[in-house]
Protein backbone atom coordinates (compact mmCIF):
# COMPACT_ATOMS: atom_id res chain seq x y z
CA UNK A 1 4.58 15.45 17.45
CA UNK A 2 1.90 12.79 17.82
CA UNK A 3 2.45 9.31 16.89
CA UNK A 4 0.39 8.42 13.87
CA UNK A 5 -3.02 6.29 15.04
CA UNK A 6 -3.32 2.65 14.16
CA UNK A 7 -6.55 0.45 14.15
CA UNK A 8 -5.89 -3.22 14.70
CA UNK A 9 -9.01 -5.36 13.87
CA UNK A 10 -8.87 -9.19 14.40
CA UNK A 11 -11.84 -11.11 15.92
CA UNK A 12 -9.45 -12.97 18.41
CA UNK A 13 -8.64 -10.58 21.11
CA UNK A 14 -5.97 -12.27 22.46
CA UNK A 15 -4.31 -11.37 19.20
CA UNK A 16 -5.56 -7.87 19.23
CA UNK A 17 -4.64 -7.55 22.44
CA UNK A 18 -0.80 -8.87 21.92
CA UNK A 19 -0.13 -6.49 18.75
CA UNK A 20 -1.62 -3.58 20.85
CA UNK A 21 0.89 -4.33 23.78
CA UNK A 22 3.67 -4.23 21.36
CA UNK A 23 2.56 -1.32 19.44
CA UNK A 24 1.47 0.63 22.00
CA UNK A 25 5.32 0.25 23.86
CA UNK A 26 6.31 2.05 20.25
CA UNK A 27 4.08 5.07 21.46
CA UNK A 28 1.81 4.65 18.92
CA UNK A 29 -2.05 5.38 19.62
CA UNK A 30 -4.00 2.06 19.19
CA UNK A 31 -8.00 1.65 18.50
CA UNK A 32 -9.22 -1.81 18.45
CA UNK A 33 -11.80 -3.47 16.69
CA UNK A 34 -13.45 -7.21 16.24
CA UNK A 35 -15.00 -7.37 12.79
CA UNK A 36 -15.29 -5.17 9.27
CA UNK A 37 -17.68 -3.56 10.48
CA UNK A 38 -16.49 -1.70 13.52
CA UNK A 39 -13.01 -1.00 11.75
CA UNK A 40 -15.48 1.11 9.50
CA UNK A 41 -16.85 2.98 12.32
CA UNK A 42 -13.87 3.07 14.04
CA UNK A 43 -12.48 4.73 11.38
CA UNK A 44 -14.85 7.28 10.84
CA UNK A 45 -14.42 8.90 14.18
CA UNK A 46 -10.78 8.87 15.01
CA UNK A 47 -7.12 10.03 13.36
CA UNK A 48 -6.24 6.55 12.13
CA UNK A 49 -2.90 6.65 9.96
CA UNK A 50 -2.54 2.77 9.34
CA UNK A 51 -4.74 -0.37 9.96
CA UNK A 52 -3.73 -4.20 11.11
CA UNK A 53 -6.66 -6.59 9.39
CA UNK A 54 -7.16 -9.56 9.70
CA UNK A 55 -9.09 -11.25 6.54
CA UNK A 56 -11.63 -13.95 8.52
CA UNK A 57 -14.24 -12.35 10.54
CA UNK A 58 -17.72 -12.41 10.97
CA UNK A 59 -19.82 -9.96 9.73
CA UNK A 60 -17.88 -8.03 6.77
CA UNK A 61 -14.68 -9.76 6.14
CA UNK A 62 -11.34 -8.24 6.13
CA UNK A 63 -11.45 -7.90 2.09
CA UNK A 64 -14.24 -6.73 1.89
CA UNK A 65 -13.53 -4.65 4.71
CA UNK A 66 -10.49 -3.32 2.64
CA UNK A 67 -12.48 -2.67 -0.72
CA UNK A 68 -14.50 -0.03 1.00
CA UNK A 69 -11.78 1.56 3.07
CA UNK A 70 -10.04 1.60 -0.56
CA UNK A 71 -13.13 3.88 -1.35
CA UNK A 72 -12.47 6.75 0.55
CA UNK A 73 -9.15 6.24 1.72
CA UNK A 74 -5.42 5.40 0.96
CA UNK A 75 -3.75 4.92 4.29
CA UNK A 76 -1.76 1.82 4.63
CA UNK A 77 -3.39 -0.88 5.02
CA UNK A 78 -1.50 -4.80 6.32
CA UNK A 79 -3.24 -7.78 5.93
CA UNK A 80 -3.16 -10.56 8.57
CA UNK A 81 -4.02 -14.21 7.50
CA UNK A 82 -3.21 -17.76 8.47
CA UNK A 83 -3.52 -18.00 4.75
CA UNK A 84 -0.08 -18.48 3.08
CA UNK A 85 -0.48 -19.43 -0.37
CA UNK A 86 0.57 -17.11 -3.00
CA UNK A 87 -3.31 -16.91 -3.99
CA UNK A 88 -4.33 -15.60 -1.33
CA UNK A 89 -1.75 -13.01 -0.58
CA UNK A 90 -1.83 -11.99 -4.47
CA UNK A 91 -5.90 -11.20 -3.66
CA UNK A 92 -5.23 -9.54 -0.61
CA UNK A 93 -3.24 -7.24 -2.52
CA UNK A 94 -5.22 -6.58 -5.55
CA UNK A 95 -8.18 -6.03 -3.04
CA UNK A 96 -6.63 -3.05 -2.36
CA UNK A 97 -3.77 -4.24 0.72
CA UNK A 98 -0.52 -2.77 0.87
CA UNK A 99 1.38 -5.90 2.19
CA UNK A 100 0.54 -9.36 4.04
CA UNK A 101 2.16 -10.66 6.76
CA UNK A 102 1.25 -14.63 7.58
CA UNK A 103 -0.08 -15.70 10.88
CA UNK A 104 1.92 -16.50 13.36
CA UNK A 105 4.12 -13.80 12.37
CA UNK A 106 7.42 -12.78 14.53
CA UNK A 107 6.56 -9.43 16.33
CA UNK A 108 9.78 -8.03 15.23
CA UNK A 109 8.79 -8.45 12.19
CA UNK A 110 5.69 -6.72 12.29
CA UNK A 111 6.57 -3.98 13.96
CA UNK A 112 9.35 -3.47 10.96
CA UNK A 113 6.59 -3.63 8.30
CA UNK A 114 4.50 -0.93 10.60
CA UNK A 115 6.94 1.26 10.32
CA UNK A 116 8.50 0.97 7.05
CA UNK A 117 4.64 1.51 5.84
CA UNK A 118 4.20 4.49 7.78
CA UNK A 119 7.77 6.19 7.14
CA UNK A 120 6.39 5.77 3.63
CA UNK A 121 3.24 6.93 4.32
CA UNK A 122 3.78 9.92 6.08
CA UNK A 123 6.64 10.96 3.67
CA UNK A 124 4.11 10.82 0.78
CA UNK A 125 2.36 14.14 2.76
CA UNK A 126 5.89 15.83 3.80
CA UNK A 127 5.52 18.96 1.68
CA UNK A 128 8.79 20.12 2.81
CA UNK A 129 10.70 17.52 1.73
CA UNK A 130 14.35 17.33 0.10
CA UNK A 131 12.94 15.62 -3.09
CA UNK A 132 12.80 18.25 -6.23
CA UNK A 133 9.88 19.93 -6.63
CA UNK A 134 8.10 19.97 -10.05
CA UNK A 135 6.07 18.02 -12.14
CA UNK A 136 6.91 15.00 -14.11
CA UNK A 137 5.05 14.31 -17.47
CA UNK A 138 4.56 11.25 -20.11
CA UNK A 139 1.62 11.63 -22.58
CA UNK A 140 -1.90 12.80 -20.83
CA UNK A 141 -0.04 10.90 -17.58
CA UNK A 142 0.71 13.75 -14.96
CA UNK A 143 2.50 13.31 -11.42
CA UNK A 144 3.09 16.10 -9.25
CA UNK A 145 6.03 15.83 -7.06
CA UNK A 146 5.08 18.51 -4.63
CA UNK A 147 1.56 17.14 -3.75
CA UNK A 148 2.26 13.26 -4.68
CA UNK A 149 -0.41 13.50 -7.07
CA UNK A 150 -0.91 11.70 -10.20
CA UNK A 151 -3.55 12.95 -13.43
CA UNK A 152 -4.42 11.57 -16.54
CA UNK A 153 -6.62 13.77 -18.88
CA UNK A 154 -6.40 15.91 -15.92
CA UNK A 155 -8.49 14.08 -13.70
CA UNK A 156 -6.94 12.77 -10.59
CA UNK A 157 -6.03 9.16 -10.35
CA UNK A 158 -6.80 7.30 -6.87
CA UNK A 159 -3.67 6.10 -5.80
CA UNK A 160 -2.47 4.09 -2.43
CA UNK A 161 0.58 4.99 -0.87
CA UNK A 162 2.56 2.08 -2.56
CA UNK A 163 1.40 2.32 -6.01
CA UNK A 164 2.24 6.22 -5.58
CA UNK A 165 5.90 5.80 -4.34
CA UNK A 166 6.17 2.67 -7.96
CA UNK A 167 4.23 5.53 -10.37
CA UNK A 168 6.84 8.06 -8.80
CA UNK A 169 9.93 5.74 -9.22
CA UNK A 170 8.56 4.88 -12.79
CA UNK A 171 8.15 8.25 -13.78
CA UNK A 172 11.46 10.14 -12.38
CA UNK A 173 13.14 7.44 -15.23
CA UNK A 174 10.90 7.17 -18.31
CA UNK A 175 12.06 4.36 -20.75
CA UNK A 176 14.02 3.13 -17.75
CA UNK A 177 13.17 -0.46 -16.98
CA UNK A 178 13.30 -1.51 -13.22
CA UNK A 179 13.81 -5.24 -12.38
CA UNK A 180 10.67 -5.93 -9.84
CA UNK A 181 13.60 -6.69 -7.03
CA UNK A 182 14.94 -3.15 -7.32
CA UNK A 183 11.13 -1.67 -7.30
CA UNK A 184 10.75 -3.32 -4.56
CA UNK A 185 14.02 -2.25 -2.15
CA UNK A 186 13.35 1.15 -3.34
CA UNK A 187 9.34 1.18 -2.60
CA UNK A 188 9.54 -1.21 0.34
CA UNK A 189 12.85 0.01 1.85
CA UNK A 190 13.29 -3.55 2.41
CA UNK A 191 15.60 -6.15 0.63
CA UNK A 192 14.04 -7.90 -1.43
CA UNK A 193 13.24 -12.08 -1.32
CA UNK A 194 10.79 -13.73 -3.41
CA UNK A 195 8.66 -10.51 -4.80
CA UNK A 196 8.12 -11.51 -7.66
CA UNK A 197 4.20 -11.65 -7.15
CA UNK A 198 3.67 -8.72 -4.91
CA UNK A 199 5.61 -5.92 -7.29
CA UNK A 200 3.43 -7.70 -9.96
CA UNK A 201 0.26 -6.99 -8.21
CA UNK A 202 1.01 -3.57 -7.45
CA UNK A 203 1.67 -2.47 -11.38
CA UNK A 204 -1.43 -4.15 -12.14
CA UNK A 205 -3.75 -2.30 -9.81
CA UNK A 206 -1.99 0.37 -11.41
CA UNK A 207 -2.39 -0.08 -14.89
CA UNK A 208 -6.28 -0.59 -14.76
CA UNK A 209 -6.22 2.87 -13.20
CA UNK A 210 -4.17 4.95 -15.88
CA UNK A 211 -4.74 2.73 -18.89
CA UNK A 212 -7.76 2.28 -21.46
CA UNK A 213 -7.06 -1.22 -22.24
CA UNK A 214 -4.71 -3.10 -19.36
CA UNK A 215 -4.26 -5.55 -21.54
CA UNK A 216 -2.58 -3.58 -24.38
CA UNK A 217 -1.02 -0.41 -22.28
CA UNK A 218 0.20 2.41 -22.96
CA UNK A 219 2.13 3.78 -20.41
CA UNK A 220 2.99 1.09 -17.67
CA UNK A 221 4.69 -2.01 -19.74
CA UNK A 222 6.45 -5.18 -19.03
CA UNK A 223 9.67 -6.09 -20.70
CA UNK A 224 9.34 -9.81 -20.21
CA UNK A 225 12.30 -11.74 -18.15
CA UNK A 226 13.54 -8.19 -17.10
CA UNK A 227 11.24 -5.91 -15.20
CA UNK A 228 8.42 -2.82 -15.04
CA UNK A 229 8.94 0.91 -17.24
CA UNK A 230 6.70 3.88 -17.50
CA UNK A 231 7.17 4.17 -21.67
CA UNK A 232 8.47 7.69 -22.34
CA UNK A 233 5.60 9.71 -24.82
């Protein structure tokens, strides 16, 4: 089988050059690019199952880079920053980015957050999997197991790969509430340190897709000092 393709953009190509090395040795097929807006083209002409972006560049920034990748597509995407407040990872996120990693950044580390996002990723469109096929319902909210699909009123619902496997987890367990640290080890596959503010982000990309009013939902609540439930309709 082919290894999945993976577009790293940064405009320093010492540092493009350095994470292609690595991922490269993994067998992975790497496409390069310097700025927003050859990651868009770059993307438009080749298999690309994951992208490495950095979020200053000239030209079209990574985040805005992001919002229009977000427009036609949901593959993984990792943000790269020397930024490392809290702001400006929670806006990385709610752009649209499925995790952040903080320049400089251990290899090792990277690498682990490649994969985990792909293994994710590529399990989302495994049709054959050993997970039980069928279709999981609360109100006019709809997900589809087999396809990883979610509706409301019928009409699909744009969803990345993260906020998928979090709607999925949600939904298998209506009423259920999950503590954000346990969302996260079973989304992530990671353990979970400090995640407070990412889970948090997540839900509330998702709740301005599937609700009317985010403010007063419906189906995706928070039970305050506990955690995150899809309520059961």
């Amino acid at each position: 089988m082919e290894k999945p393709g993976i577009l790293v953009v940064d405009d320093d190509r010492e540092i493009v050059k350095a994470i292609s090395i690595n991922l490269e040795s993994e067998g992975y097929r790497v496409y390069k690019a310097y700025d927003g807006l050859q990651a868009l083209d770059v993307l438009r002409n080749n298999s690309i199952q994951l992208i490495l972006l950095d979020i200053m560049m000239p030209g079209l920034d990574g985040l805005s880079a992001t919002l229009k990748i977000r427009e036609q597509r949901n593959i993984p995407i990792i943000i790269l920053s020397a930024k490392s407040e809290d702001s400006d990872k929670i806006l990385g996120l709610s752009m649209g980015a499925d995790d952040y990693v903080t320049k400089p950044f251990n290899p090792l580390e990277l690498m682990a957050r490649v994969k985990a996002q792909l293994r994710r990723y590529m399990k989302l469109g495994d049709m054959n999997g050993s997970e039980k096929k069928g279709v999981l319902r609360t109100g006019d909210l709809c997900y589809d197991l087999e396809t990883k699909t979610l509706t409301l009123l019928g009409e699909p619902v744009r969803l990345t790969a993260t906020e998928t496997k979090i709607i999925e987890l949600l939904m298998r367990y209506p009423g259920r509430v999950f503590p954000a640290e346990e969302i996260y080890e079973r989304v992530w596959e990671e353990p979970a340190f400090h995640v407070e503010n990412t889970v948090m982000v997540h839900i509330r990309r998702i709740r301005e897709k599937i609700e009317i009013n985010p403010k007063e939902p419906k189906y995706l609540k928070v039970v305050w000092g506990i955690g995150y439930k899809i309520e059961k309709i």
